[in-house]
Protein backbone atom coordinates (compact mmCIF):
# COMPACT_ATOMS: atom_id res chain seq x y z
CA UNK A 1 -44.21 -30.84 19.54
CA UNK A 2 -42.33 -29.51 16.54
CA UNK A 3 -41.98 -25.95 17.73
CA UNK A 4 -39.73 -23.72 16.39
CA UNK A 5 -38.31 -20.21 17.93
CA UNK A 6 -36.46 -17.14 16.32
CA UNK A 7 -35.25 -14.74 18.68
CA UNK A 8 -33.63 -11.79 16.48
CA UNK A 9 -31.35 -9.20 18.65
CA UNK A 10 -28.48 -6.84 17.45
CA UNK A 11 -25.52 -5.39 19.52
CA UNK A 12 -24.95 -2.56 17.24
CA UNK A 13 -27.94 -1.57 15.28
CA UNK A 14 -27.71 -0.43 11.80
CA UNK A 15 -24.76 -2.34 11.49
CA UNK A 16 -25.16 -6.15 12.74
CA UNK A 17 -28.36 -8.73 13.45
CA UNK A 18 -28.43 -12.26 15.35
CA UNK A 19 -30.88 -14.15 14.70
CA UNK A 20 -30.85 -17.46 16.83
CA UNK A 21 -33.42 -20.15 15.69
CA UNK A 22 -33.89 -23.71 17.30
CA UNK A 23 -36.42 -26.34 15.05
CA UNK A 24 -37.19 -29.93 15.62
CA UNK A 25 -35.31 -32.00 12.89
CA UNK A 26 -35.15 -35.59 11.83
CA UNK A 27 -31.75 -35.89 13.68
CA UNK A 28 -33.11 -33.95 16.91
CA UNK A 29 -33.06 -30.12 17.48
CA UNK A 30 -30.81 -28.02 15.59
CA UNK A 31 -29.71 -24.32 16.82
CA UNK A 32 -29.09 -22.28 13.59
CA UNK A 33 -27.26 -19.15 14.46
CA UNK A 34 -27.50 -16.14 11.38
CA UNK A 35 -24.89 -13.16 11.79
CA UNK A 36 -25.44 -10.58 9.60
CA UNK A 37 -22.76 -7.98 9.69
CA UNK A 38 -21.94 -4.93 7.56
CA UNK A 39 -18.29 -4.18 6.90
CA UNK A 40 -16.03 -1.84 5.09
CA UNK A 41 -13.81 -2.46 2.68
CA UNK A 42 -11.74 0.08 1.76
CA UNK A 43 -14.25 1.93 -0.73
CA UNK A 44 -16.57 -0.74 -0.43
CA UNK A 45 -19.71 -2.13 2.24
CA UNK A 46 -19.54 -5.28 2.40
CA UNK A 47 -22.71 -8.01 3.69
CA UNK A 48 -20.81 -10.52 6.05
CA UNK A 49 -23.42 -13.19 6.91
CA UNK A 50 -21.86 -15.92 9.24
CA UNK A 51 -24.58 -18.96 9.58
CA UNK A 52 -23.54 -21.95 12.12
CA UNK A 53 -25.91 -24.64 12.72
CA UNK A 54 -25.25 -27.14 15.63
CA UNK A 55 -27.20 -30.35 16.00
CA UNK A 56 -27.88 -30.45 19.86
CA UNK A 57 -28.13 -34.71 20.50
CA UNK A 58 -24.67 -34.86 19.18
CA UNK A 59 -23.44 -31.62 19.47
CA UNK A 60 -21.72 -31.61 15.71
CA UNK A 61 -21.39 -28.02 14.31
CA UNK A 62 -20.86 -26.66 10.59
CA UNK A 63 -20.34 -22.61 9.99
CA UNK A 64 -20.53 -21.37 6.65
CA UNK A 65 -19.24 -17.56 5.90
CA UNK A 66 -20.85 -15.58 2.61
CA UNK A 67 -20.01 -12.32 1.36
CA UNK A 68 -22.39 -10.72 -0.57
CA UNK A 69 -21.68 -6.96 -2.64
CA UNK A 70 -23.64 -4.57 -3.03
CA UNK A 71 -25.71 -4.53 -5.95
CA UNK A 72 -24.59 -2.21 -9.19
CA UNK A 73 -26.84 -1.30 -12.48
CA UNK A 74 -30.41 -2.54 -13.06
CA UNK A 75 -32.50 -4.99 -10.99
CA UNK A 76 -33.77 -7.70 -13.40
CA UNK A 77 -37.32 -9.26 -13.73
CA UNK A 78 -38.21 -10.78 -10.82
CA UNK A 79 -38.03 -14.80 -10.25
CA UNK A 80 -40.84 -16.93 -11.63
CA UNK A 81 -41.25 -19.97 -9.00
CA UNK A 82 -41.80 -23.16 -10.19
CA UNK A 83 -45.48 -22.96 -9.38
CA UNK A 84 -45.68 -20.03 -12.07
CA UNK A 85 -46.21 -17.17 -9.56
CA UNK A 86 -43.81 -14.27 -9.36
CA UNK A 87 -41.36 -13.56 -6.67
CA UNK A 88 -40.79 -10.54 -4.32
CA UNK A 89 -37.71 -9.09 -4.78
């Protein structure tokens, strides 16, 4: 069975989201855990996303942090995917 599961829960909404995900992979079954946290800095809210995925047959682990800002002046055209069709923003 390749199932996979996405269980999404926050401890403070408004301000944070989990979402836990588990997937069948070529190396076995991965747990992918996506924190999504909004902070303040100084002036500024910050987009904290903290994304740590954890193959489970031999229990190796990688976490990545990104900051993202918030978004200032126009929105461009949106992306054309390589099959020609146009992108949601």
């Amino acid at each position: 069975d390749r199932v996979k599961t996405v269980l999404a829960t926050s401890d403070d909404p408004g301000k944070s989201v989990k979402i836990v995900s588990r997937m069948p992979t070529m190396n076995g079954i991965a747990t992918v855990v996506d924190t999504k946290t909004l902070q303040r800095e100084g002036n500024l809210l910050v987009l904290v996303q903290t994304l740590v995925i954890r193959n489970e047959r031999n229990g190796k682990e990688h976490t990545t942090i990104r900051y993202f800002l918030p978004h200032q002046g126009e929105i461009g055209a949106p992306a054309v995917t390589a099959k020609g069709l146009v992108k949601a923003g």
